[in-house]
Protein backbone atom coordinates (compact mmCIF):
# COMPACT_ATOMS: atom_id res chain seq x y z
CA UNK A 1 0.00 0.00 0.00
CA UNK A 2 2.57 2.45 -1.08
CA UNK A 3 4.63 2.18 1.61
CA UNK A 4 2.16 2.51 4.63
CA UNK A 5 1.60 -0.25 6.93
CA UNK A 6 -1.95 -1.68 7.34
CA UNK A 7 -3.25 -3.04 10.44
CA UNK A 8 -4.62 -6.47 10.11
CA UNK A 9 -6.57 -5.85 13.70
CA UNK A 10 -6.93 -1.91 13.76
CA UNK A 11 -7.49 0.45 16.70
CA UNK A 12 -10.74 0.34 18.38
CA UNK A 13 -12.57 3.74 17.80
CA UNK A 14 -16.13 5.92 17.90
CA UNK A 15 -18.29 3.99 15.59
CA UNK A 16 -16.24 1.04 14.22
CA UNK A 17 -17.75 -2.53 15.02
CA UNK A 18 -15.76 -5.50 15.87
CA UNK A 19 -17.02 -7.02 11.95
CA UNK A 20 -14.02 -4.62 10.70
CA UNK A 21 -11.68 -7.50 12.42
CA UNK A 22 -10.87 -10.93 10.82
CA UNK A 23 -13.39 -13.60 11.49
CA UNK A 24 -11.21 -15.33 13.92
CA UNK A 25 -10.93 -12.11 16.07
CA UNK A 26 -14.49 -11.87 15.68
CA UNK A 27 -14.62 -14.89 17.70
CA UNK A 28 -12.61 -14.05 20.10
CA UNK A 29 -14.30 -10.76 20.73
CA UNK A 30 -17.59 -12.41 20.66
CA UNK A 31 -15.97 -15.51 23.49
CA UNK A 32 -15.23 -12.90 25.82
CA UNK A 33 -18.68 -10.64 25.39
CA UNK A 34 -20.42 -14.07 26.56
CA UNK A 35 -18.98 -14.45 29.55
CA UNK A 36 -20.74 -12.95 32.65
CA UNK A 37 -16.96 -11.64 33.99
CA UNK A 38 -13.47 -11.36 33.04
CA UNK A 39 -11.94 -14.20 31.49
CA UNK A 40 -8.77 -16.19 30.93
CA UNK A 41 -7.01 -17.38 27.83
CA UNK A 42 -7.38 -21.12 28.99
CA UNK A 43 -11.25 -20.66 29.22
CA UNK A 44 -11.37 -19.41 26.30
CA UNK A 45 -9.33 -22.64 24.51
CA UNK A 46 -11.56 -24.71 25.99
CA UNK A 47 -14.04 -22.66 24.17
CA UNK A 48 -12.58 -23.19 21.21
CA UNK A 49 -11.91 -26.97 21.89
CA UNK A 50 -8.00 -26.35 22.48
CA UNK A 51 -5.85 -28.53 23.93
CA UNK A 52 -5.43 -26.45 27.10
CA UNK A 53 -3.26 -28.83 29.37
CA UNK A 54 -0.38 -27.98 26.60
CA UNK A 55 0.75 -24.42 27.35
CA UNK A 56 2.04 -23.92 23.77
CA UNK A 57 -1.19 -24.24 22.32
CA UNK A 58 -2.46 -20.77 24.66
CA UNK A 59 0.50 -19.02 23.64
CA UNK A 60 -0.82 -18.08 19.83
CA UNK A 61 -4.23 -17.37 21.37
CA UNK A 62 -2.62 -15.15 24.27
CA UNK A 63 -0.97 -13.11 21.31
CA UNK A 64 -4.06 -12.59 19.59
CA UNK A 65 -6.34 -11.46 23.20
CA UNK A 66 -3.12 -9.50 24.13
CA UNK A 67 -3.68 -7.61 20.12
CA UNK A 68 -7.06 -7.36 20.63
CA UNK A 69 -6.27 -5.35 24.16
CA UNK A 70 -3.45 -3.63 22.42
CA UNK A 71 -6.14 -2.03 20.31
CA UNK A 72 -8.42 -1.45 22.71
CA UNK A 73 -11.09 -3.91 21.77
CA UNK A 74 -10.11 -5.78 24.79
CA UNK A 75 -9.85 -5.04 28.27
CA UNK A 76 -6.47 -6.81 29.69
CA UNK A 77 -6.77 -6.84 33.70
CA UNK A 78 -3.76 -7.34 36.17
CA UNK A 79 -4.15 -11.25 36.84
CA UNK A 80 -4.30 -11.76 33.37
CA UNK A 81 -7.72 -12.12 32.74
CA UNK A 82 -9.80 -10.43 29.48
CA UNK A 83 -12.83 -8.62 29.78
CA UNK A 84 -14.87 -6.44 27.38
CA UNK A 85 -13.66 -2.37 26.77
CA UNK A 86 -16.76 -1.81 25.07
């Protein structure tokens, strides 16, 4: 794109919907708005039917909640746990 960089997940702002973000982000976003409080990445593999006893199948899906708080579609909380920013 003529030398800018595009943002595959972009920044959360005034009147942008999480359907802007790549289906699987979708997900994610959507995983987290169902549950009643804030959640953890191993909840939501087991969502998703991961393998959650193995750590290094929570580590891509940590990146990807981490992005998603990054960006301010997530809330990341001190212990670790996800919630909803919006």
């Amino acid at each position: 794109m003529g030398g800018r960089s595009v943002l595959l997940i972009p920044v959360r702002a005034a009147g942008i919907d999480p359907d802007v973000l790549p289906q699987d982000y979708q997900r994610l976003v959507a995983i987290v708005r169902e549950v009643a409080g804030p959640v953890t990445v191993r909840a939501v593999g087991e969502v998703l039917g991961l393998s959650v006893e193995v750590r290094g199948e929570l580590e891509p899906l940590r990146a990807k909640l981490n992005r998603l708080a990054d960006r301010a579609w997530l809330r990341k909380l001190a212990e670790g746990r996800f919630t909803i920013a919006f």
